[in-house]
Protein backbone atom coordinates (compact mmCIF):
# COMPACT_ATOMS: atom_id res chain seq x y z
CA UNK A 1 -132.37 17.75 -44.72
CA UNK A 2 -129.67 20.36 -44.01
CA UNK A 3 -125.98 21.04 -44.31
CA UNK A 4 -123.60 22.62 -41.61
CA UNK A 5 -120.38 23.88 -42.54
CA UNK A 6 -117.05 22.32 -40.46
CA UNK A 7 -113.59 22.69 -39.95
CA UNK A 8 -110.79 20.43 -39.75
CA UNK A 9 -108.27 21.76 -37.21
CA UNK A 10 -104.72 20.69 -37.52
CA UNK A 11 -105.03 17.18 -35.67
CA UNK A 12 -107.50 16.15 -38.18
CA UNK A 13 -109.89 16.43 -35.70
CA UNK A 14 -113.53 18.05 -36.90
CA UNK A 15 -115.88 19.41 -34.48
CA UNK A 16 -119.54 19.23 -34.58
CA UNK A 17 -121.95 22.29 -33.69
CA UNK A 18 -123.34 22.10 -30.77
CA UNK A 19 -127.28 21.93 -32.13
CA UNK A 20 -126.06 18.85 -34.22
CA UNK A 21 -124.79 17.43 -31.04
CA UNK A 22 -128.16 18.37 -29.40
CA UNK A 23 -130.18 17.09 -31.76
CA UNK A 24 -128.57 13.52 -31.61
CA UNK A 25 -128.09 13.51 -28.55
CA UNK A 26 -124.17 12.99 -29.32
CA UNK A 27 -121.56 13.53 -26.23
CA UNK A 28 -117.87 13.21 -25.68
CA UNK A 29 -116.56 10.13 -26.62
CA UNK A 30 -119.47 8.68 -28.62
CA UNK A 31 -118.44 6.98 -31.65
CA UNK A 32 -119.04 7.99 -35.12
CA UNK A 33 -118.77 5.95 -38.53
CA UNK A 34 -117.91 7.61 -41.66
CA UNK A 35 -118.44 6.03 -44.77
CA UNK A 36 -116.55 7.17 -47.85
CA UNK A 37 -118.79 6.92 -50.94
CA UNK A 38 -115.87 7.83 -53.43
CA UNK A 39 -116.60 11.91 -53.74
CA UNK A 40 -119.10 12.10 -50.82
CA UNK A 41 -118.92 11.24 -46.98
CA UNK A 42 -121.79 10.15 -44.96
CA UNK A 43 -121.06 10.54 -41.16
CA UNK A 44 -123.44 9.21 -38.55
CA UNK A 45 -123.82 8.16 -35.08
CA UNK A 46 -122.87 4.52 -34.31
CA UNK A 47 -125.09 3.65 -31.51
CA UNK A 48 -124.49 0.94 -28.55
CA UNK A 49 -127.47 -0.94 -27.58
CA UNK A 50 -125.26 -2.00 -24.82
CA UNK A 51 -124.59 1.54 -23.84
CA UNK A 52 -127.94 2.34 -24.54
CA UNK A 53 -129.82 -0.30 -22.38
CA UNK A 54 -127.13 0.81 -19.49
CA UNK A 55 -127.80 4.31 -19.64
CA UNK A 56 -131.69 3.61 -19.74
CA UNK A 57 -131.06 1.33 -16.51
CA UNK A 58 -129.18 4.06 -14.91
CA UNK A 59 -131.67 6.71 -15.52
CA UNK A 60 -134.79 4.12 -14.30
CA UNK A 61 -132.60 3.45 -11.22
CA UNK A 62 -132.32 7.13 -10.02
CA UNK A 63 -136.05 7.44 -10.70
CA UNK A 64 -136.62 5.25 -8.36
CA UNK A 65 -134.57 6.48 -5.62
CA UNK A 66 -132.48 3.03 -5.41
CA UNK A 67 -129.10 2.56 -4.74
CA UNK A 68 -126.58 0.43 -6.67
CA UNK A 69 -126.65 -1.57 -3.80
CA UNK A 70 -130.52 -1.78 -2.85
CA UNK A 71 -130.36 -3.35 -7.01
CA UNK A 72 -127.58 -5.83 -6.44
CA UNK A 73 -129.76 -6.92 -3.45
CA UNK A 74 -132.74 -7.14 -5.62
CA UNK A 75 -131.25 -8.94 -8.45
CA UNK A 76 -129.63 -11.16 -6.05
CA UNK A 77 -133.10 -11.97 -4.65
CA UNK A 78 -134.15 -12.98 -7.84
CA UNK A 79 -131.93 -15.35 -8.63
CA UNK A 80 -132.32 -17.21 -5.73
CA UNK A 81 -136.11 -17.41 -6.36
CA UNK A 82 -135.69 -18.55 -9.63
CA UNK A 83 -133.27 -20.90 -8.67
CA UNK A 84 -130.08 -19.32 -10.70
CA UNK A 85 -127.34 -18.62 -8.18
């Protein structure tokens, strides 16, 4: 375990070094949750599994060298094999 010094600025807003942002893998606009534990304050990432799953998706997708549409097409297959439409 380690500690990093931070700043409030003026807005109240606190900003996070960029090898702690790194190292979780944090990016603009991700959420955080801060507990107060009456003299102490634990701040961590709150994690998606929605956004998660979607950016895993995304990152398979490219891999593969498909298009949004080519996957639409694919799932659309699908469901009319397995009888879902």
């Amino acid at each position: 375990m380690s500690t990093t010094d931070v700043q409030i600025i003026q807005t109240g807003a606190v900003a996070l070094p960029a090898k702690i942002r790194s190292r979780y893998k944090l990016e603009e606009g991700d959420v955080l949750t801060l507990i107060d534990l009456d003299g102490g304050l634990l701040l961590f990432p709150k994690r998606s599994v929605v956004s998660a799953l979607a950016k895993e998706m995304e990152k398979q997708r490219e891999e593969a060298g498909m298009t949004i549409d080519e996957l639409l097409k694919g799932l659309d297959e699908q469901r009319l094999q397995f009888g879902k439409t």
